[in-house]
PDB file of N, CA and C in Angstrom:
ATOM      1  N   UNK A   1      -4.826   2.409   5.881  1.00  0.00           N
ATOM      2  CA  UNK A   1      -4.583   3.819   6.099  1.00  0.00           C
ATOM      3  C   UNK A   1      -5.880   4.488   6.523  1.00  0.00           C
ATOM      4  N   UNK A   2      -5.512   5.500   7.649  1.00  0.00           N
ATOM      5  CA  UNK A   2      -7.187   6.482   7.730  1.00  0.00           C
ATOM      6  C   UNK A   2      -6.417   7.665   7.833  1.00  0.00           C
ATOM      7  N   UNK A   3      -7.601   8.752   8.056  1.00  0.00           N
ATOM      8  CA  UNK A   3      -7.598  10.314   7.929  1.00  0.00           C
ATOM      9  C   UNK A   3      -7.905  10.283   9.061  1.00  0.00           C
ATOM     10  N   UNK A   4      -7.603  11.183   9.670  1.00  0.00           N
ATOM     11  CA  UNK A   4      -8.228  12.105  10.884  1.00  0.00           C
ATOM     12  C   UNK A   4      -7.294  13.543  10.917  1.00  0.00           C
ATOM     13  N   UNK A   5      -8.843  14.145  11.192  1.00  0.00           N
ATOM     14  CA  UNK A   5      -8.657  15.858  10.572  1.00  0.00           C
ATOM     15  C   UNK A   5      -8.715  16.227  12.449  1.00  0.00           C
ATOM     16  N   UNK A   6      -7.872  16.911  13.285  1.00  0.00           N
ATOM     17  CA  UNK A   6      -7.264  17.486  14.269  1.00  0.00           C
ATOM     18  C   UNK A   6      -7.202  18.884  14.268  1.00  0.00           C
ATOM     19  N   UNK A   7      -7.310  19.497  15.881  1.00  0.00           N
ATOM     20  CA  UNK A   7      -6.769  20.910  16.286  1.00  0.00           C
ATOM     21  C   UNK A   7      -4.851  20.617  16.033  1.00  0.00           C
ATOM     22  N   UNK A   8      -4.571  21.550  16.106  1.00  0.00           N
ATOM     23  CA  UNK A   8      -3.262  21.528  15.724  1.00  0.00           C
ATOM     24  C   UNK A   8      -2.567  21.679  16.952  1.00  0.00           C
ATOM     25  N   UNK A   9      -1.481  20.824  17.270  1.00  0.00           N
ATOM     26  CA  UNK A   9      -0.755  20.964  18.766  1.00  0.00           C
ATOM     27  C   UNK A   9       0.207  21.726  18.848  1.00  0.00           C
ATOM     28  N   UNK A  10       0.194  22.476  20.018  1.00  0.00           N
ATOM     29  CA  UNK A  10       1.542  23.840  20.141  1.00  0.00           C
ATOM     30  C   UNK A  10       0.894  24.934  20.031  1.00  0.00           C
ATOM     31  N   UNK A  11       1.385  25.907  19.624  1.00  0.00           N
ATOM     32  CA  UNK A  11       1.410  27.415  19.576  1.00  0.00           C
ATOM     33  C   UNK A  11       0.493  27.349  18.516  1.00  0.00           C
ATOM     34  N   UNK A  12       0.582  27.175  17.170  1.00  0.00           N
ATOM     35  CA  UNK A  12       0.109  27.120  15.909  1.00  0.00           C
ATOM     36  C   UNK A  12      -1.764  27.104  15.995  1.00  0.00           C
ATOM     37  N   UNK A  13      -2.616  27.990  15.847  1.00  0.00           N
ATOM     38  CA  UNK A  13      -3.964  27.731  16.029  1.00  0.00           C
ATOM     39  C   UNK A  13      -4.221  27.178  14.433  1.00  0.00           C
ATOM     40  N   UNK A  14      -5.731  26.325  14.823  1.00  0.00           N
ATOM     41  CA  UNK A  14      -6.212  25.750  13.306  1.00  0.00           C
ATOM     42  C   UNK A  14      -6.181  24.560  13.526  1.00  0.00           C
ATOM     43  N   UNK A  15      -6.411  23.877  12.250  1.00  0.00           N
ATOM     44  CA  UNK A  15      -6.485  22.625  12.414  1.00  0.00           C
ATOM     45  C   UNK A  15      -5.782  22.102  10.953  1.00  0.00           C
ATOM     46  N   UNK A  16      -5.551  20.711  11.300  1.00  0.00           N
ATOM     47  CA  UNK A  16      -5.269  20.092   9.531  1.00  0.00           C
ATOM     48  C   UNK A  16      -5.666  18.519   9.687  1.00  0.00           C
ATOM     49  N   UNK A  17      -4.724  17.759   8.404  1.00  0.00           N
ATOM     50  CA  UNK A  17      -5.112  16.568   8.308  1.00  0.00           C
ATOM     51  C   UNK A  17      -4.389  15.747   8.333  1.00  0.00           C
ATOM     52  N   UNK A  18      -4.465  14.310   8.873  1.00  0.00           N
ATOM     53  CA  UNK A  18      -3.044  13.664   9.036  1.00  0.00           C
ATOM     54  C   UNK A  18      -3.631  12.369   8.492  1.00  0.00           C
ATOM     55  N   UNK A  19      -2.752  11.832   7.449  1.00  0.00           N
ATOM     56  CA  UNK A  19      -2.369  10.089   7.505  1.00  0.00           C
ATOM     57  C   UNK A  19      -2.008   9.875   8.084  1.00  0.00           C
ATOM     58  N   UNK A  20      -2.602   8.140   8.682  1.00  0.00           N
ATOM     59  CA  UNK A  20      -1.488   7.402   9.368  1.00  0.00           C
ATOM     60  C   UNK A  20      -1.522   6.217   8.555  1.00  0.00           C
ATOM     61  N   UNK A  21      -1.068   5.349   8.569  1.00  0.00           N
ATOM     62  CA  UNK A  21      -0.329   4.011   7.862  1.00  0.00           C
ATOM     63  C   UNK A  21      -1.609   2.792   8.671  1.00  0.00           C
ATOM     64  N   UNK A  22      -1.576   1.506   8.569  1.00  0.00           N
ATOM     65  CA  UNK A  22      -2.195   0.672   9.373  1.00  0.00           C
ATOM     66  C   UNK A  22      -1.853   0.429  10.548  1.00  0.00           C
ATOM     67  N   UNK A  23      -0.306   0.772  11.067  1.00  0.00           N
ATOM     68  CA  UNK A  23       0.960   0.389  12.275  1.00  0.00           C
ATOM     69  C   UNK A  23       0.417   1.615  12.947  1.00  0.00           C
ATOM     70  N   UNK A  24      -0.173   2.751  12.398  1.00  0.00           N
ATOM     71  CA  UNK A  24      -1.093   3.883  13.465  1.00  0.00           C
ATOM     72  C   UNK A  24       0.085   4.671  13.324  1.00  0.00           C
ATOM     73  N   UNK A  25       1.268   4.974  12.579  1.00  0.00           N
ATOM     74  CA  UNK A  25       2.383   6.022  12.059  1.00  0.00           C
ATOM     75  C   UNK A  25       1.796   6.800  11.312  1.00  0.00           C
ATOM     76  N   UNK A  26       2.315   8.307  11.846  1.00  0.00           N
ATOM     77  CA  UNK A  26       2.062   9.398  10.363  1.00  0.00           C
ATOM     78  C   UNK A  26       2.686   9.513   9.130  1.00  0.00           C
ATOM     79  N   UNK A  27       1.753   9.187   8.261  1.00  0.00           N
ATOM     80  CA  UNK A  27       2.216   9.086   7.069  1.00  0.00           C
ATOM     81  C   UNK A  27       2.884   9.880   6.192  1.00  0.00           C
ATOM     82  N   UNK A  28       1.545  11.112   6.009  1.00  0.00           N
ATOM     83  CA  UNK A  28       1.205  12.342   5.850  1.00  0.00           C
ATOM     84  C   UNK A  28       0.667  13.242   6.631  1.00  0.00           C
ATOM     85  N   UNK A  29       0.689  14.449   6.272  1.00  0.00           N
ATOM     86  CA  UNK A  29      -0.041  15.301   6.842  1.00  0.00           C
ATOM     87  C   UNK A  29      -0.470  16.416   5.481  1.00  0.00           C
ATOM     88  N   UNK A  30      -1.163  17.365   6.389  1.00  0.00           N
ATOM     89  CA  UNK A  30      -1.340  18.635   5.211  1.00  0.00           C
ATOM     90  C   UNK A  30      -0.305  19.481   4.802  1.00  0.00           C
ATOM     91  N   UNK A  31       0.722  19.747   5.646  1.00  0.00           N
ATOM     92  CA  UNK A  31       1.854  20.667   5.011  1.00  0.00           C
ATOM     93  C   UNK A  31       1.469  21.942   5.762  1.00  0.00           C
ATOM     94  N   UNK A  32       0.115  22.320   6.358  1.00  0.00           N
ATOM     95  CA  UNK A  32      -0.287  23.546   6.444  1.00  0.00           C
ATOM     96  C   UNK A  32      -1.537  23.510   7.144  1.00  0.00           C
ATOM     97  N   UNK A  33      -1.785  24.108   8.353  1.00  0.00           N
ATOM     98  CA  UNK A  33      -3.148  24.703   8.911  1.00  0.00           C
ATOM     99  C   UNK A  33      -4.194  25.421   8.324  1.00  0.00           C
ATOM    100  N   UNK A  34      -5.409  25.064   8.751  1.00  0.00           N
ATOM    101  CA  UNK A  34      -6.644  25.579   7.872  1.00  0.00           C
ATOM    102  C   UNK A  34      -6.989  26.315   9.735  1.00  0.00           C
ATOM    103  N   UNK A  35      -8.017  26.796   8.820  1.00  0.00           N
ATOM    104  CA  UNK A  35      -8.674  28.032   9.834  1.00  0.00           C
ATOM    105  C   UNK A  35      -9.955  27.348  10.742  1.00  0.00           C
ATOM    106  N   UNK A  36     -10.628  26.250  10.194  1.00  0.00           N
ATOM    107  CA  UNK A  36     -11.420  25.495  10.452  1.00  0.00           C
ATOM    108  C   UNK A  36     -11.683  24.026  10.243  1.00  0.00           C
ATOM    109  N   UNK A  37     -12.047  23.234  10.918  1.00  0.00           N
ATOM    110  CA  UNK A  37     -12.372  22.112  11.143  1.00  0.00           C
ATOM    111  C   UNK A  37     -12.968  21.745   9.885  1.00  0.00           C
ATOM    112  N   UNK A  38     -14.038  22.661   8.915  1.00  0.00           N
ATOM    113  CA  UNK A  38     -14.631  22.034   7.603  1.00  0.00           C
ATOM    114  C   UNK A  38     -13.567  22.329   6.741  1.00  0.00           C
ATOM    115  N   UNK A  39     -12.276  23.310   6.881  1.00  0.00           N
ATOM    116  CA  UNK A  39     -11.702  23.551   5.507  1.00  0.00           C
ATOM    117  C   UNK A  39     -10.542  22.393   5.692  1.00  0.00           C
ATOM    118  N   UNK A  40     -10.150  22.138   6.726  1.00  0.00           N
ATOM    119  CA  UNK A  40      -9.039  20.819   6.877  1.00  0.00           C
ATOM    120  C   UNK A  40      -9.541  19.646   6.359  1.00  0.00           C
ATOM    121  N   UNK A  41     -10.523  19.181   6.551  1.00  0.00           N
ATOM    122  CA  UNK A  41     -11.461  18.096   6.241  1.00  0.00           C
ATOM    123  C   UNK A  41     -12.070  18.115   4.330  1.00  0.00           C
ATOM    124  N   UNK A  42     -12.183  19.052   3.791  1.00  0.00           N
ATOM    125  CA  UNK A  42     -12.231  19.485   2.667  1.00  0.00           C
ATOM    126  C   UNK A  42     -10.828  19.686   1.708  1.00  0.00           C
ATOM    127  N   UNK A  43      -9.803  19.931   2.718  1.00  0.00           N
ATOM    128  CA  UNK A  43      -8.737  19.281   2.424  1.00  0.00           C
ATOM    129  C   UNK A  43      -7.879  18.199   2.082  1.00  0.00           C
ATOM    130  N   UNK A  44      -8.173  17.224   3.152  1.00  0.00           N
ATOM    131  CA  UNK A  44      -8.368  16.019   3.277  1.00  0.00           C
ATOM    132  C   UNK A  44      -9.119  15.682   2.307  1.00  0.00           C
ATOM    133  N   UNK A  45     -10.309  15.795   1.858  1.00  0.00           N
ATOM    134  CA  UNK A  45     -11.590  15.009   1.314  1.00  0.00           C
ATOM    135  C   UNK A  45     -10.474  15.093  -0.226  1.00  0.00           C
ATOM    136  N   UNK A  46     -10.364  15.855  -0.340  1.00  0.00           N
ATOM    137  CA  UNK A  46      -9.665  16.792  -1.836  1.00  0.00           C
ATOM    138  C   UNK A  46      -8.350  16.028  -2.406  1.00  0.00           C
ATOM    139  N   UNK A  47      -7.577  15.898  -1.511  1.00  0.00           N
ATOM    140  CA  UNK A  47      -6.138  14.992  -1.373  1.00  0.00           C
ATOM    141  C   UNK A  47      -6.803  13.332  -1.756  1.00  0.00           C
ATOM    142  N   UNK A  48      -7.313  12.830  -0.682  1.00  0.00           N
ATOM    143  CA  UNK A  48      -8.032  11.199  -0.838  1.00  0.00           C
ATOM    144  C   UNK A  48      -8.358  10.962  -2.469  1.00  0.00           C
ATOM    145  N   UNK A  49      -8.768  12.168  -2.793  1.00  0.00           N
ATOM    146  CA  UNK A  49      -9.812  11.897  -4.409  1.00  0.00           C
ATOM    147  C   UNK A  49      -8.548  12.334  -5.166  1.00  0.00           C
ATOM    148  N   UNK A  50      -7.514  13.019  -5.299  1.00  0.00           N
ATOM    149  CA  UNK A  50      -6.656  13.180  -6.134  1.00  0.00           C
ATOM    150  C   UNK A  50      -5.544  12.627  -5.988  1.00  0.00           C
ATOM    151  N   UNK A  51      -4.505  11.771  -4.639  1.00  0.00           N
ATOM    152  CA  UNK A  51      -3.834  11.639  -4.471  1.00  0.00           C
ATOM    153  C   UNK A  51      -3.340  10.535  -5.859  1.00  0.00           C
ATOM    154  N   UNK A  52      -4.138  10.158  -6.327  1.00  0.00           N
ATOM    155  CA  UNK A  52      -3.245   9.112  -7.445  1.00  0.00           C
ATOM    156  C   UNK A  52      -2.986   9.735  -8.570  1.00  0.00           C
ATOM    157  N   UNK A  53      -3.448  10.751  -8.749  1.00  0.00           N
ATOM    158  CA  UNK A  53      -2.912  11.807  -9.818  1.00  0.00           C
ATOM    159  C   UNK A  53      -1.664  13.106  -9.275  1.00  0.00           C
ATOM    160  N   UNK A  54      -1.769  13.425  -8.373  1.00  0.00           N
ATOM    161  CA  UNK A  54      -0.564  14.299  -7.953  1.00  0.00           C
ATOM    162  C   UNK A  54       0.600  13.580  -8.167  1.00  0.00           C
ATOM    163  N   UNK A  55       1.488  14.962  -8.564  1.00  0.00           N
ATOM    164  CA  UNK A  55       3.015  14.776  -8.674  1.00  0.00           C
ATOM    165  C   UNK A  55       3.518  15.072  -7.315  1.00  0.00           C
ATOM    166  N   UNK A  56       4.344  13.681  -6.652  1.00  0.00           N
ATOM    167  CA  UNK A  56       5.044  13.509  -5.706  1.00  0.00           C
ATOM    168  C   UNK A  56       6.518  13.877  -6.274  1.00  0.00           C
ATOM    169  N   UNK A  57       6.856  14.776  -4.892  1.00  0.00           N
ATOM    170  CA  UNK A  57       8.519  15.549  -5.497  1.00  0.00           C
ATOM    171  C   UNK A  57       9.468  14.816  -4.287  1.00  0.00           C
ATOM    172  N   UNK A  58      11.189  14.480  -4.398  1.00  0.00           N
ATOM    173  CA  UNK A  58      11.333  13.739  -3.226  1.00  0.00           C
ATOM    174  C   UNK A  58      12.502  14.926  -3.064  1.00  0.00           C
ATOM    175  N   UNK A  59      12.961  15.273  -2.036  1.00  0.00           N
ATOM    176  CA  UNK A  59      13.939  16.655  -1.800  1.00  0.00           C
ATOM    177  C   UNK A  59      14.353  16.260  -0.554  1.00  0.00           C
ATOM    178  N   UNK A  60      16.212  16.736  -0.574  1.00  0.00           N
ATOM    179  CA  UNK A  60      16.651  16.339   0.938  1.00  0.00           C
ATOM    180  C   UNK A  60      16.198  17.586   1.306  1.00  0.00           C
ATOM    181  N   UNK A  61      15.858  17.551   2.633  1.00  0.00           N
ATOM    182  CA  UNK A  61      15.752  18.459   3.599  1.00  0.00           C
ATOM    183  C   UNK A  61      17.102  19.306   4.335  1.00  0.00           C
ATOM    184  N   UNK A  62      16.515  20.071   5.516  1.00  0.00           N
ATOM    185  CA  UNK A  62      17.964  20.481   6.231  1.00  0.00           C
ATOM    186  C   UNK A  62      19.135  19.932   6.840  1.00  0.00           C
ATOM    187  N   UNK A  63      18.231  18.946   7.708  1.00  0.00           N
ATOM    188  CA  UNK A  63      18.751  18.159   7.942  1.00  0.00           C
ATOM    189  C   UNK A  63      19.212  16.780   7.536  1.00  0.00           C
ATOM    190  N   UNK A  64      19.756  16.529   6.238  1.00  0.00           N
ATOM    191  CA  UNK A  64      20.225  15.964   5.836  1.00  0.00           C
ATOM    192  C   UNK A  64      19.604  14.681   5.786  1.00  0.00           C
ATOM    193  N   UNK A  65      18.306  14.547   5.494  1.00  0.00           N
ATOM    194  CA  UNK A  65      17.313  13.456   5.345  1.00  0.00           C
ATOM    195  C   UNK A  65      16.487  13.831   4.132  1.00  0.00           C
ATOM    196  N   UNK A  66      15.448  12.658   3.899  1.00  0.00           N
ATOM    197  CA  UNK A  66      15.341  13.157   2.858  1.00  0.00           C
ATOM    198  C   UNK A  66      13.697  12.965   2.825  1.00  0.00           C
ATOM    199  N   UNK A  67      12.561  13.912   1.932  1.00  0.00           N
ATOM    200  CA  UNK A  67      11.281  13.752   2.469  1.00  0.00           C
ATOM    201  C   UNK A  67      10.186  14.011   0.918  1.00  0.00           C
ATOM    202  N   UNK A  68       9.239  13.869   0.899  1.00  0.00           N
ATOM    203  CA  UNK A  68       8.432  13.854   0.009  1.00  0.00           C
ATOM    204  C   UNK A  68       7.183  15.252   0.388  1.00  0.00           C
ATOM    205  N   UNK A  69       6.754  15.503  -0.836  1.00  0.00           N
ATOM    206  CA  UNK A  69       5.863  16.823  -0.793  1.00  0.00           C
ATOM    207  C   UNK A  69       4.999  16.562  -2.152  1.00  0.00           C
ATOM    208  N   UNK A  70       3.865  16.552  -2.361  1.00  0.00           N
ATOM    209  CA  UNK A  70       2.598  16.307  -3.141  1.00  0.00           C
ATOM    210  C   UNK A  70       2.051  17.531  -3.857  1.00  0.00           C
ATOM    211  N   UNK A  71       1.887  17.676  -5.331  1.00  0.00           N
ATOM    212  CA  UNK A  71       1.615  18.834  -5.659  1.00  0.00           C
ATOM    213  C   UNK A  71       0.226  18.708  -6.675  1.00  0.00           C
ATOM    214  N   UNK A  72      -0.595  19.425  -6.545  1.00  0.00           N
ATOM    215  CA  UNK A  72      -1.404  19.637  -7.691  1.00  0.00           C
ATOM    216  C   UNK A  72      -1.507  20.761  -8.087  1.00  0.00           C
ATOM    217  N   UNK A  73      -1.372  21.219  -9.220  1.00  0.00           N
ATOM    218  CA  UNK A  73      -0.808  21.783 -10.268  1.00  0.00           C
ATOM    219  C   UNK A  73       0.145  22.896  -9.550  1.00  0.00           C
ATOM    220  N   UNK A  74      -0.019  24.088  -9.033  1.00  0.00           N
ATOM    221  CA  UNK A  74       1.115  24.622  -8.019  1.00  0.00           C
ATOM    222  C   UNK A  74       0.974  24.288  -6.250  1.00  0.00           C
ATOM    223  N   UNK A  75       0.056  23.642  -6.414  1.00  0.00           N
ATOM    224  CA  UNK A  75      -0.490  23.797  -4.469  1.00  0.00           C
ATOM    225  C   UNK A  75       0.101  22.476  -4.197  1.00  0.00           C
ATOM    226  N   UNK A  76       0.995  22.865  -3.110  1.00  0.00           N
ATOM    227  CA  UNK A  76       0.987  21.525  -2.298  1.00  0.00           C
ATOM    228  C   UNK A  76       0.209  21.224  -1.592  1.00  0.00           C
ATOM    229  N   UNK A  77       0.144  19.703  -1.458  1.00  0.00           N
ATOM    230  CA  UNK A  77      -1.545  19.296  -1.116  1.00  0.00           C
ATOM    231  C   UNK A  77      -1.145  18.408   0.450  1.00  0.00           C
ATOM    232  N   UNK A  78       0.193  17.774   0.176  1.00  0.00           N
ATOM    233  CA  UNK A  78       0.634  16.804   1.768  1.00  0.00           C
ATOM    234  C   UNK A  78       2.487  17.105   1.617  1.00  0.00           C
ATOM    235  N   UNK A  79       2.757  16.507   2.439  1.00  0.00           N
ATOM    236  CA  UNK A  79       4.007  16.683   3.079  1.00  0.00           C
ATOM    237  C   UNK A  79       4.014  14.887   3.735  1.00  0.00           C
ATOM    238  N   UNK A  80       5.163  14.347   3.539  1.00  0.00           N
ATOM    239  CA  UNK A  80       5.475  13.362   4.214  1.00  0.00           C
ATOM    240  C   UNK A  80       5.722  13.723   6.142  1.00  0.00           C
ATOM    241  N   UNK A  81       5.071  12.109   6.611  1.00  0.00           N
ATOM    242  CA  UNK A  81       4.953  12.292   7.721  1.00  0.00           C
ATOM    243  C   UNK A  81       6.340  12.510   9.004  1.00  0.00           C
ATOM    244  N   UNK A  82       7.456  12.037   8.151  1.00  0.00           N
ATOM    245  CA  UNK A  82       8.369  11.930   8.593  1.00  0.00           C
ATOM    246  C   UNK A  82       9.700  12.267   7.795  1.00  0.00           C
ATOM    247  N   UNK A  83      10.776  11.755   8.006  1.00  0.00           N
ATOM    248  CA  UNK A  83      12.077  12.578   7.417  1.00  0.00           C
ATOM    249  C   UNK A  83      12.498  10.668   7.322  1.00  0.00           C
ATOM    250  N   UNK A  84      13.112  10.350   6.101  1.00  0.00           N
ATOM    251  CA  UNK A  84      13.829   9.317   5.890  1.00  0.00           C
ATOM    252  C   UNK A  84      15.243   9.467   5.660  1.00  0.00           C
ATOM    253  N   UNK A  85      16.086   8.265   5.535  1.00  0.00           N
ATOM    254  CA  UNK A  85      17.122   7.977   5.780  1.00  0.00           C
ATOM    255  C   UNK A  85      18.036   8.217   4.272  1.00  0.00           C
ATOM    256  N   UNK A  86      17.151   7.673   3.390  1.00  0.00           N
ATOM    257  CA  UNK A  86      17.686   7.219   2.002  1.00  0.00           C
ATOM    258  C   UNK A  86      16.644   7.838   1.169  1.00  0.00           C
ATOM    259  N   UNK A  87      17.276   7.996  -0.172  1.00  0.00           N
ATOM    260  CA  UNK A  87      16.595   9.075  -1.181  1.00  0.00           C
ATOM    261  C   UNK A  87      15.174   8.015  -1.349  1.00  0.00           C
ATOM    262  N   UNK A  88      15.631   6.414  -1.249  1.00  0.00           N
ATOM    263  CA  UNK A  88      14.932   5.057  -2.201  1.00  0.00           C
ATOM    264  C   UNK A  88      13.788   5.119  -1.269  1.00  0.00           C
ATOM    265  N   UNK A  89      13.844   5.299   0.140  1.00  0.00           N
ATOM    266  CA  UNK A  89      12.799   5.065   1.531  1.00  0.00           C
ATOM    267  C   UNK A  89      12.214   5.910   0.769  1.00  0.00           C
ATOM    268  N   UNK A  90      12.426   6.796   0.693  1.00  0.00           N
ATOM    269  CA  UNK A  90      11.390   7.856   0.390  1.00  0.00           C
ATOM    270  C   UNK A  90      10.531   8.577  -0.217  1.00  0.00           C
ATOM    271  N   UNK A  91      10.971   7.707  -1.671  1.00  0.00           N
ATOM    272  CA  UNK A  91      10.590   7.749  -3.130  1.00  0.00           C
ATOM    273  C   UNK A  91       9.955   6.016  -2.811  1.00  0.00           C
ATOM    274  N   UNK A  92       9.440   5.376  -1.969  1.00  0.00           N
ATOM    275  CA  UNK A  92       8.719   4.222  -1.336  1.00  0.00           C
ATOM    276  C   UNK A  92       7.319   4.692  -0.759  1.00  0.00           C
ATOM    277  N   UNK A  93       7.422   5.581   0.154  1.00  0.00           N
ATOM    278  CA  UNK A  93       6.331   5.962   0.931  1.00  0.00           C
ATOM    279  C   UNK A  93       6.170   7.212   0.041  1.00  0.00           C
ATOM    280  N   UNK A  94       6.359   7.761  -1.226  1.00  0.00           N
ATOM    281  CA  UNK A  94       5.234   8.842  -1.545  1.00  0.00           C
ATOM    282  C   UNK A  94       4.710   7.680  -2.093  1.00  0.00           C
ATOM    283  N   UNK A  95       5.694   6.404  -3.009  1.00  0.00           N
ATOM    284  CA  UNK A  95       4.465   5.518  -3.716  1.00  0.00           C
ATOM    285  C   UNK A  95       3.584   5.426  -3.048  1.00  0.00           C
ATOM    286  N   UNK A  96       3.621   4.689  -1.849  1.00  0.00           N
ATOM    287  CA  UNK A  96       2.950   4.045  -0.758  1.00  0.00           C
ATOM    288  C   UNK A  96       1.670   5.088  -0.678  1.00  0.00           C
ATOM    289  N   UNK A  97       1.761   6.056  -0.543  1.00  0.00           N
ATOM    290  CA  UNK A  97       0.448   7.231  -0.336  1.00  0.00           C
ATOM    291  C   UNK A  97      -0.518   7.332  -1.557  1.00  0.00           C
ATOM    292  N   UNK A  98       0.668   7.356  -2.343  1.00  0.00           N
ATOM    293  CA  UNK A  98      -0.070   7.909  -3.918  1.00  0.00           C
ATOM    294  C   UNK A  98      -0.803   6.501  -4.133  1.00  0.00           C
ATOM    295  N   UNK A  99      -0.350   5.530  -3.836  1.00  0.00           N
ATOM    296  CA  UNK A  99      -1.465   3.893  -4.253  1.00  0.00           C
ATOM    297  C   UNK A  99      -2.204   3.776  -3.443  1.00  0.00           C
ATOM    298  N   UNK A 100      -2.083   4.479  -1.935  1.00  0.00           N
ATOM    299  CA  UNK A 100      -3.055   3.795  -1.111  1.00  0.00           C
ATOM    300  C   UNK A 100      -4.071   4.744  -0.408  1.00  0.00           C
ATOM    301  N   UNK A 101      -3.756   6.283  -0.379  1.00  0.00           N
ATOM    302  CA  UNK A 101      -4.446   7.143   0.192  1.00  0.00           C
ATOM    303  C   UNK A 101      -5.961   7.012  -0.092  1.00  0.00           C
ATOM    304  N   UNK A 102      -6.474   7.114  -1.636  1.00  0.00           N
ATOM    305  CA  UNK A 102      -7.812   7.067  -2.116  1.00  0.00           C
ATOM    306  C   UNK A 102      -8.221   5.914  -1.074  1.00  0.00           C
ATOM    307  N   UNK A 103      -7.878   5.081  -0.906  1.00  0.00           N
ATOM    308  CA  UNK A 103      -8.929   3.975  -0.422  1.00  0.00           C
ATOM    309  C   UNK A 103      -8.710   3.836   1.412  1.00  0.00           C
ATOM    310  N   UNK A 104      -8.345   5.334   1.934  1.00  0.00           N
ATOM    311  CA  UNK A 104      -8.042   4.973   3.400  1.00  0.00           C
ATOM    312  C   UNK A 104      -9.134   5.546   3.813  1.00  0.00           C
ATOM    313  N   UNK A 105      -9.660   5.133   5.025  1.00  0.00           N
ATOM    314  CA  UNK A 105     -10.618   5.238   5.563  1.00  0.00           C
ATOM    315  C   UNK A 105     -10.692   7.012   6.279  1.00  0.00           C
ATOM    316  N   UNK A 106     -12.376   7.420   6.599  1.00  0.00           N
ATOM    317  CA  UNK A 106     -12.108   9.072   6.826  1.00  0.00           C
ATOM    318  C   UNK A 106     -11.660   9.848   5.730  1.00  0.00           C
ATOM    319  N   UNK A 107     -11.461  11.120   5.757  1.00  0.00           N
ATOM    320  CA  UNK A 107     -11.899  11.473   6.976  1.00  0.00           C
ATOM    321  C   UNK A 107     -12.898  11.563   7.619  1.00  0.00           C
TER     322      UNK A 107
END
């Protein structure tokens, strides 16, 4: 897994932070735009060092998939990178983050 902290694409100004997996898929992301390049990255830095202690929540979405969201104590800290199929996929890849984020490379 690595970090890389990005301008944000589209309309949306700012920047944030994205997991990707080893296959180069988004894992995670931040959930939310920062105003600057050091506060996304400080974001990031913040998530890496706590992710094995946050409470991962798994919730269907709108569309009828189902996705993961990372909390420390009220702040959400990531958002899954994608929308899964099954409640089990998905309650897989917050494990997958929460065991493996600390040790991914970056940001």
């Amino acid at each position: 897994m690595y970090f890389k902290v990005e301008a944000n694409q589209g309309t949306a100004a700012g920047y944030t932070w994205r997991l990707f997996g080893g296959n180069h898929e988004l894992v995670a992301w931040a959930g939310e735009s920062f105003p600057s390049e050091s506060n996304a990255r400080r974001a990031a830095e913040s998530f890496k060092a706590g992710a094995a202690s946050a409470r991962f929540e798994v919730y269907p979405d709108a569309g009828a998939h189902w996705r993961w969201r990372a909390w420390r104590s009220s702040d959400k800290v990531a958002s899954s990178g994608e929308p899964f199929a099954s409640k089990g996929n998905a309650e897989r890849a917050a494990e997958n983050v929460k065991s493996n984020a600390g040790s991914a490379t970056g940001p």
